[in-house]
N, C-alpha and C. Protein backbone atom coordinates (compact mmCIF):
# COMPACT_ATOMS: atom_id res chain seq x y z
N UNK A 1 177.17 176.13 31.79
CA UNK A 1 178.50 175.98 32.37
C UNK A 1 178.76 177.04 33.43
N UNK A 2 177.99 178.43 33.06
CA UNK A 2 178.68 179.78 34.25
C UNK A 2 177.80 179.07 35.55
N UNK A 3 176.81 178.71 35.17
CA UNK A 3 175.84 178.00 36.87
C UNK A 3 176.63 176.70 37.23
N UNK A 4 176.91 175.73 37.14
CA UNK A 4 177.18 174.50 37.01
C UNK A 4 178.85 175.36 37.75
N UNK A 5 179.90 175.44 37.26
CA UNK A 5 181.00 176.04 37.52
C UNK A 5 181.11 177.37 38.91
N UNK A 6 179.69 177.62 39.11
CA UNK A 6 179.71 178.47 39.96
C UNK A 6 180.52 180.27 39.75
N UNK A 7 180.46 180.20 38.33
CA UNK A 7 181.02 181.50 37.76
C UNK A 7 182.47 181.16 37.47
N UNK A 8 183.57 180.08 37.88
CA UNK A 8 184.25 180.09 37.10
C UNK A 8 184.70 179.86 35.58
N UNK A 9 183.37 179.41 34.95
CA UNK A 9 183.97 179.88 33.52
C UNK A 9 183.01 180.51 33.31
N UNK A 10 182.55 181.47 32.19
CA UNK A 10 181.39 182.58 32.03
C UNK A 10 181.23 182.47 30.78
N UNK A 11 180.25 182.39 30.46
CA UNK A 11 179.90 182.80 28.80
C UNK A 11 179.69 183.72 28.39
N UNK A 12 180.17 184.35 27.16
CA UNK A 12 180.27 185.55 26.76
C UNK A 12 178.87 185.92 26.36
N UNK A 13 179.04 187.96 26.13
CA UNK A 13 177.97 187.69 25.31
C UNK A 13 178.18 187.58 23.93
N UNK A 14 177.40 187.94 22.97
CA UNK A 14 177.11 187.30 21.77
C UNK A 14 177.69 188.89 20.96
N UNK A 15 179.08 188.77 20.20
CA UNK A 15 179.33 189.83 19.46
C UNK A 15 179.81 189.78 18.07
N UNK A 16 179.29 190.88 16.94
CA UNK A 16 179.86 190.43 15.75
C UNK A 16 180.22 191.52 15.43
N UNK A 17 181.15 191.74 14.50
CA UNK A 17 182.07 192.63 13.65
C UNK A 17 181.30 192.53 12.36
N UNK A 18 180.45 193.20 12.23
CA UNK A 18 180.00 192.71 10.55
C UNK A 18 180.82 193.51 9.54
N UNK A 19 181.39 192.48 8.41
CA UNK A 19 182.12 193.07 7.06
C UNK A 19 181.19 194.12 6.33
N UNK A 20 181.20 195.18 5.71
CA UNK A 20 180.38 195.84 5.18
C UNK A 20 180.59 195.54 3.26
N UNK A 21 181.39 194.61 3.27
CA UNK A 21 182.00 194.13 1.94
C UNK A 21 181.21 193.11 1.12
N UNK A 22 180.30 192.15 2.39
CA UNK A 22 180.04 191.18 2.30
C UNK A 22 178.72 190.36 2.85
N UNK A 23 178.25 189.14 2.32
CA UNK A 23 177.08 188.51 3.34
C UNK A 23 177.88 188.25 4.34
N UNK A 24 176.89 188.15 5.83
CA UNK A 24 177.03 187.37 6.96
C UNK A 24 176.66 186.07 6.91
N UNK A 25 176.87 184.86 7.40
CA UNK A 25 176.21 183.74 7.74
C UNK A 25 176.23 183.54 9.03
N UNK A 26 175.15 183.00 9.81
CA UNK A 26 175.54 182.76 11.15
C UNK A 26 174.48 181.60 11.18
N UNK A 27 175.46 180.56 12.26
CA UNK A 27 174.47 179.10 12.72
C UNK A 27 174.77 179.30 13.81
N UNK A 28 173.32 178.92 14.61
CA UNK A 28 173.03 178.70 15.87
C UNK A 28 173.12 177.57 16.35
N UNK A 29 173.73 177.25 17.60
CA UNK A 29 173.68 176.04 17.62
C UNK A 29 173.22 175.87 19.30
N UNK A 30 172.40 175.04 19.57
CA UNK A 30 172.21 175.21 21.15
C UNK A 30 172.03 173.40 21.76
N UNK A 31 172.94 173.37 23.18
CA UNK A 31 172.87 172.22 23.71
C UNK A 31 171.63 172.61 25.30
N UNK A 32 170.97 172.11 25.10
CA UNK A 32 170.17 172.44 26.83
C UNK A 32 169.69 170.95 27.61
N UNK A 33 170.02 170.99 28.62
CA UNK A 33 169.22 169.93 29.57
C UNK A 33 168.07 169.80 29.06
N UNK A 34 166.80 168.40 29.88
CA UNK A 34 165.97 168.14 29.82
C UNK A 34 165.04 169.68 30.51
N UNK A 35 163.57 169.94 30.18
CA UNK A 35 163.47 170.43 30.95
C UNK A 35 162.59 170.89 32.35
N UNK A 36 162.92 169.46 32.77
CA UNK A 36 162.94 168.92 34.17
C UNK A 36 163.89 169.08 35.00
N UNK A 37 165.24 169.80 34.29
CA UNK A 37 166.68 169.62 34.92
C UNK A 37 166.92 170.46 36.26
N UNK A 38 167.07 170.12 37.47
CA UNK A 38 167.09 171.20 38.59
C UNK A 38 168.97 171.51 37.96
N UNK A 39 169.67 172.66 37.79
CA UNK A 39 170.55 173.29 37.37
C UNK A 39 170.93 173.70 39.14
N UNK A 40 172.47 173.71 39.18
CA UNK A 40 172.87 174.57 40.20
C UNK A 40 174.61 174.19 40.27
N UNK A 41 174.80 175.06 40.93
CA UNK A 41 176.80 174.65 41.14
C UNK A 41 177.05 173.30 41.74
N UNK A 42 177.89 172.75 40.76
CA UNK A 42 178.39 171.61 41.22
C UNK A 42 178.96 171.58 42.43
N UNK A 43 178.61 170.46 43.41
CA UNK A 43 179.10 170.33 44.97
C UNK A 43 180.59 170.60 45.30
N UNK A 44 181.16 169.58 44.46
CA UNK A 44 182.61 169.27 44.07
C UNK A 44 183.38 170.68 44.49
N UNK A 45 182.86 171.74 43.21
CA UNK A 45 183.20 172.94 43.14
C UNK A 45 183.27 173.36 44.48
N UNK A 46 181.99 173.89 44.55
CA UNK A 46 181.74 174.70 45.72
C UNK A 46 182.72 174.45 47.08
N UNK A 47 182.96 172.99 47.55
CA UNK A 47 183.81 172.34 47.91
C UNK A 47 184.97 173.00 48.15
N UNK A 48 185.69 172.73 46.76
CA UNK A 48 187.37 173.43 46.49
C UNK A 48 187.22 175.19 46.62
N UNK A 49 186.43 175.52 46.66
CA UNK A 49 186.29 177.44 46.83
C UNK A 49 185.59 177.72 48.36
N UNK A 50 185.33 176.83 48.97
CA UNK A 50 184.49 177.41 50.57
C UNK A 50 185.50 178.61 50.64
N UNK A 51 186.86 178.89 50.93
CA UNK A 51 187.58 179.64 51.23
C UNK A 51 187.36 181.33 50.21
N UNK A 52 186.99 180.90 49.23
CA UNK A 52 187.12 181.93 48.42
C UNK A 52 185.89 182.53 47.98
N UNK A 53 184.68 181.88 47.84
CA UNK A 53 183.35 182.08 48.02
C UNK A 53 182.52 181.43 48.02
N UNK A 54 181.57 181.76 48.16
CA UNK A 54 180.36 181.08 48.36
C UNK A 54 179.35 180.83 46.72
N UNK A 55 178.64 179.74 47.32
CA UNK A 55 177.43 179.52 45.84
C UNK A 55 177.23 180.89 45.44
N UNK A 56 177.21 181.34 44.14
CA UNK A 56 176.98 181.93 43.65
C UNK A 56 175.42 182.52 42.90
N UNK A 57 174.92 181.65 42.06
CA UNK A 57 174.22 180.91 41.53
C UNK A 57 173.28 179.99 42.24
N UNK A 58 172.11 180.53 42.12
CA UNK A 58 171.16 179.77 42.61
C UNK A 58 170.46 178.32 42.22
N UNK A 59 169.91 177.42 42.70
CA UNK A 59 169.47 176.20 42.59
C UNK A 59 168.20 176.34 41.47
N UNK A 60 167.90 176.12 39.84
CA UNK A 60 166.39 176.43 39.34
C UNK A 60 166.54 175.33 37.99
N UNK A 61 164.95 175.01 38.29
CA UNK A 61 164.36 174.12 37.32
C UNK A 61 164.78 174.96 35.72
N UNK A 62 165.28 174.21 34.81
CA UNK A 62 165.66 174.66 33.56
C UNK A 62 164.74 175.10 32.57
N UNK A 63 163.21 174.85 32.97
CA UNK A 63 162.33 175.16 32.25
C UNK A 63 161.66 176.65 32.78
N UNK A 64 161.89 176.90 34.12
CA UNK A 64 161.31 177.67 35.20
C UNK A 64 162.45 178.85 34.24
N UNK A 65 163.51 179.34 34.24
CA UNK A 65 164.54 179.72 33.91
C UNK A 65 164.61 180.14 32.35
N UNK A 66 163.69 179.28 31.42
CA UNK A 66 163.55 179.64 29.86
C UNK A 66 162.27 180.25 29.75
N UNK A 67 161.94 179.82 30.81
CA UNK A 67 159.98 180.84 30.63
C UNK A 67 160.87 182.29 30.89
N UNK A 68 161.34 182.29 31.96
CA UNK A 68 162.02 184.07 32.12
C UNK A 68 162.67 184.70 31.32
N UNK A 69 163.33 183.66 30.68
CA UNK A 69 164.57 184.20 29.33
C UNK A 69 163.82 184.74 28.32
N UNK A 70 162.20 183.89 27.92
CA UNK A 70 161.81 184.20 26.80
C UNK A 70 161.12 185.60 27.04
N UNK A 71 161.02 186.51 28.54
CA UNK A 71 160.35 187.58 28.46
C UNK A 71 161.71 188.64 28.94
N UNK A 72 162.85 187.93 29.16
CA UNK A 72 163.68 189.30 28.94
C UNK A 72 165.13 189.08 28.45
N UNK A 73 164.42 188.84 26.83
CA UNK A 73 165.84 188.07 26.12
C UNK A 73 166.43 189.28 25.86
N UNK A 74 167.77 189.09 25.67
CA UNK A 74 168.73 190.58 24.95
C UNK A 74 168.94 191.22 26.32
N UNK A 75 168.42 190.95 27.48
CA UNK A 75 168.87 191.63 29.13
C UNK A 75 169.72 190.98 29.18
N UNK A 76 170.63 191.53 30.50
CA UNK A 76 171.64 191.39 31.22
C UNK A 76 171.55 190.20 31.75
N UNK A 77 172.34 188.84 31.78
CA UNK A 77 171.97 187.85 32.92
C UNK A 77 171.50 187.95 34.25
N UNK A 78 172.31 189.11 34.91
CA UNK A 78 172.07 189.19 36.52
C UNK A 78 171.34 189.03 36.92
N UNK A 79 169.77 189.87 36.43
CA UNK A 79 168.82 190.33 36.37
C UNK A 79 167.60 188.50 36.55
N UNK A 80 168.66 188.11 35.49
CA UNK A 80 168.02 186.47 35.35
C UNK A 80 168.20 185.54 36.83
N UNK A 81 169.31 185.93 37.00
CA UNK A 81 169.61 184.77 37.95
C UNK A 81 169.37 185.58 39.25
N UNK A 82 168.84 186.68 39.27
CA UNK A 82 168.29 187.24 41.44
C UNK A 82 166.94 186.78 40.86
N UNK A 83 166.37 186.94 39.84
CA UNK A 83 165.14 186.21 39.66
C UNK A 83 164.54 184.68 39.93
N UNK A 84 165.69 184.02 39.29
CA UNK A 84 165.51 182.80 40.02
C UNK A 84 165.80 182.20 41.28
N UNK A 85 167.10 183.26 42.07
CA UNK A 85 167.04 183.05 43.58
C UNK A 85 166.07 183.32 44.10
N UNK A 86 165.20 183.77 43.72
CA UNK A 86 163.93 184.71 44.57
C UNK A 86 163.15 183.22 44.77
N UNK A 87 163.26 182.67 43.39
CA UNK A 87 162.07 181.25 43.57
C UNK A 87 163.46 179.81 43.70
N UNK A 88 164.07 180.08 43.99
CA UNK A 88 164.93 178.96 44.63
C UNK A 88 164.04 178.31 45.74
N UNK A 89 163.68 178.38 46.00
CA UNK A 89 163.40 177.65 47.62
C UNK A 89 161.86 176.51 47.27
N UNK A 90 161.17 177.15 45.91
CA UNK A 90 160.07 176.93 45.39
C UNK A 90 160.53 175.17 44.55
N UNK A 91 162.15 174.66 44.23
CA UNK A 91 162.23 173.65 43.22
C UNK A 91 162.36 172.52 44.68
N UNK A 92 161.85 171.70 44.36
CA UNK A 92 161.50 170.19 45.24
C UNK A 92 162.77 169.82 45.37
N UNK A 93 162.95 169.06 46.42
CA UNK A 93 164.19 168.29 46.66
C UNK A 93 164.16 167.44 46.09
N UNK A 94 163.02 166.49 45.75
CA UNK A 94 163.00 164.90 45.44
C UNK A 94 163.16 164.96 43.92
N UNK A 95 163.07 166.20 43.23
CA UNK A 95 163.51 166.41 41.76
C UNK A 95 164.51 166.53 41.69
N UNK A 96 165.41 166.57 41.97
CA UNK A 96 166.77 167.30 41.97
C UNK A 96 167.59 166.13 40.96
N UNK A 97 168.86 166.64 40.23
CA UNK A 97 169.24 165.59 38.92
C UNK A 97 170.03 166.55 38.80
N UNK A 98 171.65 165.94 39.17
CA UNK A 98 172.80 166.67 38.91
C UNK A 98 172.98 166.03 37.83
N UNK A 99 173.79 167.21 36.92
CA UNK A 99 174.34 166.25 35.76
C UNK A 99 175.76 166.88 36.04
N UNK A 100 176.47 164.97 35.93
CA UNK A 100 178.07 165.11 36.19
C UNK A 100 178.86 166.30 34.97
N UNK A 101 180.16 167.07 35.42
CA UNK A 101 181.29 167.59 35.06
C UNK A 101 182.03 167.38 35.00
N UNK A 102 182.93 166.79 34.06
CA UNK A 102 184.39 166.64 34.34
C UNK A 102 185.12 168.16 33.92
N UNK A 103 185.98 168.50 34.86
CA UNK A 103 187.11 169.39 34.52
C UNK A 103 188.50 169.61 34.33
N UNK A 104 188.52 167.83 34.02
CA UNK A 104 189.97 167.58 34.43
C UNK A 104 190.12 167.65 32.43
């Protein structure tokens, strides 16, 4: 959603208060694209903000993007995403597969 939205909504990171009284339970739960998915800010968006900024968030294959995650999980995002601008230019046009947003 923070790529797709172009940073207007952000995902947190991941924080817990643990009870010292008690067990924890925690479920994971994860939704991800195919991963073939070229990921990037919705047009729409970008559109309604020309005035206020620019793409944020670079254009990257969703699988290209979890190979990196899996060697610097527990880092900072930033770090993730100048990484994948670096190989932006590297994902094919003829792949490309927006997946629609509604924000209404």
């Amino acid at each position: 959603m923070q790529v797709i939205t172009n940073g207007k909504y952000k995902s947190v990171e991941h924080r817990v208060i643990a009870q010292t009284d008690g067990a924890r339970m925690s479920i994971a739960s994860f939704y991800n694209p195919g991963s073939d998915a070229v990921i990037y800010p919705a047009p729409a968006l970008l559109e309604k903000e020309v005035d206020e900024k620019k793409q944020v968030y670079p254009k990257f294959v969703f699988e290209d993007y979890m190979k990196l995650y899996a060697g610097l999980k527990f880092q900072a995002k930033e770090p993730r995403f100048e990484a994948m601008r670096a190989m932006e230019t590297t994902v094919p046009i003829a792949t490309v597969k927006f997946y629609s947003l509604s924000l209404t």
